[in-house]
Protein backbone atom coordinates (compact mmCIF):
# COMPACT_ATOMS: atom_id res chain seq x y z
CA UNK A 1 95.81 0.17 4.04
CA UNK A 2 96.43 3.53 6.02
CA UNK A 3 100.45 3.61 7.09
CA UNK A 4 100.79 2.40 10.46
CA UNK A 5 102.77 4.74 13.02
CA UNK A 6 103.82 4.01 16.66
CA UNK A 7 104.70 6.63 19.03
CA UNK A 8 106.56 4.74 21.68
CA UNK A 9 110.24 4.64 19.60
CA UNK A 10 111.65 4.46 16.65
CA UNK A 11 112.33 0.63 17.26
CA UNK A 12 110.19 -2.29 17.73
CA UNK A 13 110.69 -5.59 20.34
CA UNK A 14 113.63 -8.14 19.44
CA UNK A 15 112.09 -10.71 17.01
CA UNK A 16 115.08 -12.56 16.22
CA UNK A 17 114.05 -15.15 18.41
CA UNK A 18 110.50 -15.59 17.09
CA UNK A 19 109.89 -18.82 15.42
CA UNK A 20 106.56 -20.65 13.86
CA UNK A 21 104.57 -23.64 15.65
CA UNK A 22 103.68 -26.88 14.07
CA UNK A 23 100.01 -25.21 15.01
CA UNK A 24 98.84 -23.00 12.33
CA UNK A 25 98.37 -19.14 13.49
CA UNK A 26 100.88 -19.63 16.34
CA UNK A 27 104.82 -18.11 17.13
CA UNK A 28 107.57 -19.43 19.70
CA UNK A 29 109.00 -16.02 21.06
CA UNK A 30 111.64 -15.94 23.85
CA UNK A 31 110.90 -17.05 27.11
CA UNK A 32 108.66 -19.70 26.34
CA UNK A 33 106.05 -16.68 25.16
CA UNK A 34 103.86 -18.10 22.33
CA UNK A 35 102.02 -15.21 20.43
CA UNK A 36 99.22 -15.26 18.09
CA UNK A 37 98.79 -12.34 15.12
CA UNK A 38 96.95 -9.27 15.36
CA UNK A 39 96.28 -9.66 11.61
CA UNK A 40 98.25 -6.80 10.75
CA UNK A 41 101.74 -7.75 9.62
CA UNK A 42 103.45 -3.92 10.78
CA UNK A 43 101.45 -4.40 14.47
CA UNK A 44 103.05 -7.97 14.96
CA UNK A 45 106.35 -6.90 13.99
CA UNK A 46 106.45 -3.76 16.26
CA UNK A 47 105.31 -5.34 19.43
CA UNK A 48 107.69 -8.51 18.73
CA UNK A 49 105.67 -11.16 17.45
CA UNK A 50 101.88 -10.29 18.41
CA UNK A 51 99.52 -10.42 20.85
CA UNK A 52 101.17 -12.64 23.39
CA UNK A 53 98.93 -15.96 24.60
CA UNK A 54 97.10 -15.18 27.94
CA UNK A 55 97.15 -11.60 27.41
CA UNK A 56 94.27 -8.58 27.18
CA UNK A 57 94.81 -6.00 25.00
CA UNK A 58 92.47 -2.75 25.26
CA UNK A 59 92.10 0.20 22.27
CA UNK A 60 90.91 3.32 22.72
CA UNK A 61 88.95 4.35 20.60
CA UNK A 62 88.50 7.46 18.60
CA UNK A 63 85.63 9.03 18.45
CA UNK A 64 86.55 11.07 15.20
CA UNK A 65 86.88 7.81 13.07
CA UNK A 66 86.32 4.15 13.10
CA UNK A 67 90.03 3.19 12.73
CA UNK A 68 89.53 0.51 15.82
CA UNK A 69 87.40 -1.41 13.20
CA UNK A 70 89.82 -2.08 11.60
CA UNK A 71 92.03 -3.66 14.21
CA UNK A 72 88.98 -5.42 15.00
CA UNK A 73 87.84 -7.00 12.01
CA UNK A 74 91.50 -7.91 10.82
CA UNK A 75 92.05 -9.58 14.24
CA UNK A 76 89.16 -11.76 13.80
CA UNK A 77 89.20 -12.35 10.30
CA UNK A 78 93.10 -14.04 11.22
CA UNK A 79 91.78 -15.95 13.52
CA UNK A 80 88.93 -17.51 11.51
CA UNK A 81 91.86 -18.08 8.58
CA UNK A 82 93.52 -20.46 11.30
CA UNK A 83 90.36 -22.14 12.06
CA UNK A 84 90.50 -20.50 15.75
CA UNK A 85 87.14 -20.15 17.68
CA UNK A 86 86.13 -16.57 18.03
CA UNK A 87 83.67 -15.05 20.70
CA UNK A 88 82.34 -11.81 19.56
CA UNK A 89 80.61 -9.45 21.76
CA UNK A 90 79.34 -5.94 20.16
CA UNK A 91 76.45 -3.31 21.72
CA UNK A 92 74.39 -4.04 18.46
CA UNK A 93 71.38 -5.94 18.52
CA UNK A 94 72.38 -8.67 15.84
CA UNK A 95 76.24 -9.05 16.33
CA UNK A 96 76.41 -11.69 14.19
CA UNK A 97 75.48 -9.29 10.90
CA UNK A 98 78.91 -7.86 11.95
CA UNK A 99 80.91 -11.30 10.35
CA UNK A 100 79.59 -10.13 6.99
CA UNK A 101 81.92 -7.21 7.32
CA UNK A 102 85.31 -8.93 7.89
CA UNK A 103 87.83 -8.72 5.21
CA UNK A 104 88.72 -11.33 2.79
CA UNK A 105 92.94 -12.72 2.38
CA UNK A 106 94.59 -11.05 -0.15
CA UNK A 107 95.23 -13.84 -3.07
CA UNK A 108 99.53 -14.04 -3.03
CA UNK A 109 101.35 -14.00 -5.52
CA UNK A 110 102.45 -17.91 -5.54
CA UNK A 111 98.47 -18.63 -5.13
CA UNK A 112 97.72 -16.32 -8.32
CA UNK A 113 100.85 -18.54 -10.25
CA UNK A 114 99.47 -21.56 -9.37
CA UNK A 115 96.12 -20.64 -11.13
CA UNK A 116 97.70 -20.06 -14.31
CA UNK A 117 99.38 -23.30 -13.85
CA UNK A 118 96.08 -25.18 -13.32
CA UNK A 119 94.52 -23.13 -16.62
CA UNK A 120 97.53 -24.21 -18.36
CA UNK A 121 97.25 -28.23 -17.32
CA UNK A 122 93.74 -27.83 -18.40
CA UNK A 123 95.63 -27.46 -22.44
CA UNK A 124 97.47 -31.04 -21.81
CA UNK A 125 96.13 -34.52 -22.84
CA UNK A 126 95.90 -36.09 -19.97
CA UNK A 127 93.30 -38.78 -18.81
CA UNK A 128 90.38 -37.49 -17.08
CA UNK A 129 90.92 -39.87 -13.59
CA UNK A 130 94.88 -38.67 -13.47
CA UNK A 131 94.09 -35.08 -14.02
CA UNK A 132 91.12 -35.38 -11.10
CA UNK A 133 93.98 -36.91 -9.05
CA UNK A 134 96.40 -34.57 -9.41
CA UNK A 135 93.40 -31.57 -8.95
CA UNK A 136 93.14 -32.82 -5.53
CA UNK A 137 96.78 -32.98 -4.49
CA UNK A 138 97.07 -29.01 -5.65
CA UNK A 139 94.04 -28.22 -3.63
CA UNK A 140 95.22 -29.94 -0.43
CA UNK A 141 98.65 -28.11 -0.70
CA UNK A 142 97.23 -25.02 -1.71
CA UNK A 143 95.46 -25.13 1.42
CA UNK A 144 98.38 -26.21 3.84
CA UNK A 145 100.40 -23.67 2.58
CA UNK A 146 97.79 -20.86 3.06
CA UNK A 147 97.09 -22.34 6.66
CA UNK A 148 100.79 -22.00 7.41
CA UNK A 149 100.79 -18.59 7.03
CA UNK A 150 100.73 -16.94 9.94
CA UNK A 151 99.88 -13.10 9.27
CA UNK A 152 97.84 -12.78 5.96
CA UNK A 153 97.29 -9.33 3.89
CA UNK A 154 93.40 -8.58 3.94
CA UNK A 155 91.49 -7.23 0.97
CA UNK A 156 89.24 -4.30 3.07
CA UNK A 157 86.99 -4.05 -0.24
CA UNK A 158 85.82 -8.30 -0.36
CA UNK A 159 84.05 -9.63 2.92
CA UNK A 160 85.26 -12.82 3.90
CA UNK A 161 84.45 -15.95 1.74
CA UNK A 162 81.25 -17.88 3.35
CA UNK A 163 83.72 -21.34 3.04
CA UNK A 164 85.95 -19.53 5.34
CA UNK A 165 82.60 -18.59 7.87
CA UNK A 166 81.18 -21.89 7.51
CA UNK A 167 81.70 -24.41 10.30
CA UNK A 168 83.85 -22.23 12.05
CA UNK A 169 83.55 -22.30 16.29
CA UNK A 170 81.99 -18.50 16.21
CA UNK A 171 80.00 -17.12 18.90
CA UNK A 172 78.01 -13.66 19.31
CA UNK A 173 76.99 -12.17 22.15
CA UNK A 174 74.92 -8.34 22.36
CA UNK A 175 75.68 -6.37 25.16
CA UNK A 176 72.51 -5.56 24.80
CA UNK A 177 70.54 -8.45 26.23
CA UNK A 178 70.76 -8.11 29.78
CA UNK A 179 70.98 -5.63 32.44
CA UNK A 180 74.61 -6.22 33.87
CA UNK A 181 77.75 -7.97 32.32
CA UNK A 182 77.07 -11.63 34.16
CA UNK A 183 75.87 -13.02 30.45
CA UNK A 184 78.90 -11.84 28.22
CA UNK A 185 81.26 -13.13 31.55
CA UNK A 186 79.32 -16.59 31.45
CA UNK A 187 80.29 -16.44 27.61
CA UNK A 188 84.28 -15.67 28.41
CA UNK A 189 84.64 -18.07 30.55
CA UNK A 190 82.74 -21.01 28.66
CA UNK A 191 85.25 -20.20 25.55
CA UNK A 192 88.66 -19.90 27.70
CA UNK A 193 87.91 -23.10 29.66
CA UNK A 194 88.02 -24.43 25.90
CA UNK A 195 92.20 -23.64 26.32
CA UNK A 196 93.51 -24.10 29.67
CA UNK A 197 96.80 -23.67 30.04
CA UNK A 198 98.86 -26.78 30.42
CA UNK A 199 102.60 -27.65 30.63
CA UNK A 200 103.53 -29.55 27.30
CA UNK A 201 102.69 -28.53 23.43
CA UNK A 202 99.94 -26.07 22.59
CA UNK A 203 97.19 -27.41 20.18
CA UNK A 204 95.69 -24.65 19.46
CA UNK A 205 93.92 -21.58 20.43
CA UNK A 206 91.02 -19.43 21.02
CA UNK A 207 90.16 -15.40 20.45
CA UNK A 208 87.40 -12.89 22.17
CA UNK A 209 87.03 -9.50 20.59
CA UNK A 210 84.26 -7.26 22.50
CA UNK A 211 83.56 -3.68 20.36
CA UNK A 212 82.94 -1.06 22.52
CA UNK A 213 82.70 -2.79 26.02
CA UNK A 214 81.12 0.54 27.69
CA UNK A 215 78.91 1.81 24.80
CA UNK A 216 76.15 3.81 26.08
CA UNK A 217 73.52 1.42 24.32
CA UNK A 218 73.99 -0.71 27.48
CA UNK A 219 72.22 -0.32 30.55
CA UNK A 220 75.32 -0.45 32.84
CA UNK A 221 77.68 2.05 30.59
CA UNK A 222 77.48 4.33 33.60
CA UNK A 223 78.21 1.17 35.98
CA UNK A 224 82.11 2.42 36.38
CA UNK A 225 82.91 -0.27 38.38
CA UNK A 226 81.24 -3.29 37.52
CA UNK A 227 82.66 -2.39 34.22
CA UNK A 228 86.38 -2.55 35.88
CA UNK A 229 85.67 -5.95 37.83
CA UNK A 230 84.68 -7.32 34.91
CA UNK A 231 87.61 -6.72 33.05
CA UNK A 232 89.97 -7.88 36.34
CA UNK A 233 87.87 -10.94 36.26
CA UNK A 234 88.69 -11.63 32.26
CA UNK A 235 92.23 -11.00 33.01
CA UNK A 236 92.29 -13.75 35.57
CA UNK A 237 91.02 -16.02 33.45
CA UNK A 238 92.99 -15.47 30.22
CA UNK A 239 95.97 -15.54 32.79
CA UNK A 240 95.52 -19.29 33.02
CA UNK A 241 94.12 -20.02 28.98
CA UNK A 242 95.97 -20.26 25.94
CA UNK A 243 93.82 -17.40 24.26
CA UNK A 244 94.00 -13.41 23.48
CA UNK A 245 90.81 -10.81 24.07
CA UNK A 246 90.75 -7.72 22.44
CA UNK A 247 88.38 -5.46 23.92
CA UNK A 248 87.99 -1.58 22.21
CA UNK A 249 85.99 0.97 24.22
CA UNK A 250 85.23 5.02 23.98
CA UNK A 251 87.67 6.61 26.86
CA UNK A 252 85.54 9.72 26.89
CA UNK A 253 82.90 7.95 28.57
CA UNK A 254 84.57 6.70 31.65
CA UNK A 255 85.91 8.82 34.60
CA UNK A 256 89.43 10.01 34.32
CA UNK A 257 90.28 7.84 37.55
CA UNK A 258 88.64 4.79 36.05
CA UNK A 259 89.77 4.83 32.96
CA UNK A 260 93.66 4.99 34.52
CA UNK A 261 92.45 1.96 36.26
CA UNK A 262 91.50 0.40 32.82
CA UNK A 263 94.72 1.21 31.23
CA UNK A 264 96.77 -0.19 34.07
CA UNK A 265 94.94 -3.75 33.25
CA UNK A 266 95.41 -3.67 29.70
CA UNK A 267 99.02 -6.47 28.66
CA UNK A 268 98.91 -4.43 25.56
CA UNK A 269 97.56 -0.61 25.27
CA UNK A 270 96.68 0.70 21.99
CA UNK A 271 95.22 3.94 21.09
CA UNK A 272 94.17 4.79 18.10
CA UNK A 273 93.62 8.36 16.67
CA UNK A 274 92.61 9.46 12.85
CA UNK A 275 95.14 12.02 11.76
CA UNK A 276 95.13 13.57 8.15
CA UNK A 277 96.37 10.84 5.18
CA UNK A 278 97.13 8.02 8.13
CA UNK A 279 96.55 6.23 11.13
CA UNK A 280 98.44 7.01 14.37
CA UNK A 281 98.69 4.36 16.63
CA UNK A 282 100.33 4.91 20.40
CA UNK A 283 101.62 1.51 22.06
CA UNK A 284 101.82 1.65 25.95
């Protein structure tokens, strides 16, 4: 993976008092802020944690290379590793081919021990019931271990296993099918009512990740500001939801005064530009 590089300091947020949930995919951070990972182990780490719970987090993209793809795709192939439900919007006309792109978790090191363990087992005389038996146990830890993880490593090269896609809580969405943004809105809000925000323990989550909200494939790209209310209205409602939305979108298509507008409602700003033999990535 291309070497991540942040141009806001040469330090990152205090982690020290980040700790992990009983809730697989989740952190404790300080001040009661509960974050969720970006899927990128160098991203979480520089802005303290990850993306924060409640929060909307915009990326420029670049329109030189692709490199918001892969913020994308590692963003929702986390959540899908925690079981998380996903809402993905995109300005193509079958979003849901998309999911076939998402990179697979890297196998660890412990994971790749454990299978020469279970070749060797296969070598000892045991009876066929016992060894079933003790197949099962190794599968079911194997599996709470890997769901405890909280940031995985993603192989870019293998698309995510179909166990992994199937019966997951995934939704798609093409900007594409109607005229204004009242259908993907309807969509938001349907997910994020899934995770209000109470007092009390958080049981789990929920993600939205919308490519290229102002892609001129739509027919209200050049609607400036029904773009921005709909992005003030999906604040307000993650405000009040124990979720994260990460939407990218092309800032050479949008007014300079609008797109301030945009950046001044992003939680987290990220702005991505391809520069020769790695990836720079600005933080506001």
């Amino acid at each position: 993976m291309a070497a991540i590089k942040s141009r806001t300091s040469s330090f990152s947020r205090n982690v020290s008092t980040v700790s992990k949930t009983n809730v697989p995919g989740l952190k404790h951070g300080p001040n009661g802020t509960t974050f969720l990972s970006s899927g990128i182990a160098d991203l979480d780490k520089i802005l303290g944690g990850g993306f924060s719970l409640g929060s909307l987090v915009m990326i420029m993209e670049d329109p030189e290379a692709p490199h918001h793809m892969l913020l994308l795709r590692n963003f929702m192939s986390q959540g899908l590793v925690h079981k998380q439900p996903l809402l993905y919007a995109s300005p193509a006309k079958e979003p849901r081919g998309f999911l076939g792109t998402l990179p697979n978790p890297v196998t660890s090191r412990d994971e790749k021990s454990r299978e020469r363990d279970a070749e060797q087992e296969k070598n000892l005389r045991i009876a066929w019931q016992y060894k079933k038996y003790f197949g099962e146990q190794n599968q079911e830890s194997q599996k709470d271990e890997k769901a405890a993880e909280y940031c995985n490593d993603f192989d870019l090269r293998k698309p995510l296993d179909r166990q992994t896609l199937s019966g997951q809580n995934i939704s798609c969405v093409s900007l594409q099918e109607s005229s204004d943004l009242a259908t993907l809105h309807d969509h938001c809000s349907k997910l994020l009512a899934q995770f209000p925000r109470h007092e009390g323990e958080i049981i789990s989550a929920g993600r939205i990740s919308i490519q290229s909200l102002c892609a001129p494939q739509c027919d209200y790209s050049d609607k400036e500001w029904h773009l921005l209310r709909f992005i003030r209205s999906l604040k307000s409602l993650l405000r009040y939801s124990n979720a994260v939305a990460v939407v990218t979108f092309p800032p050479s298509l949008l007014s300079p005064t609008v797109l301030k507008r945009w950046q001044h409602l992003a939680d987290t700003l990220l702005s991505v530009k391809a520069v020769p033999g790695a990836l720079f990535l600005a933080i506001n």
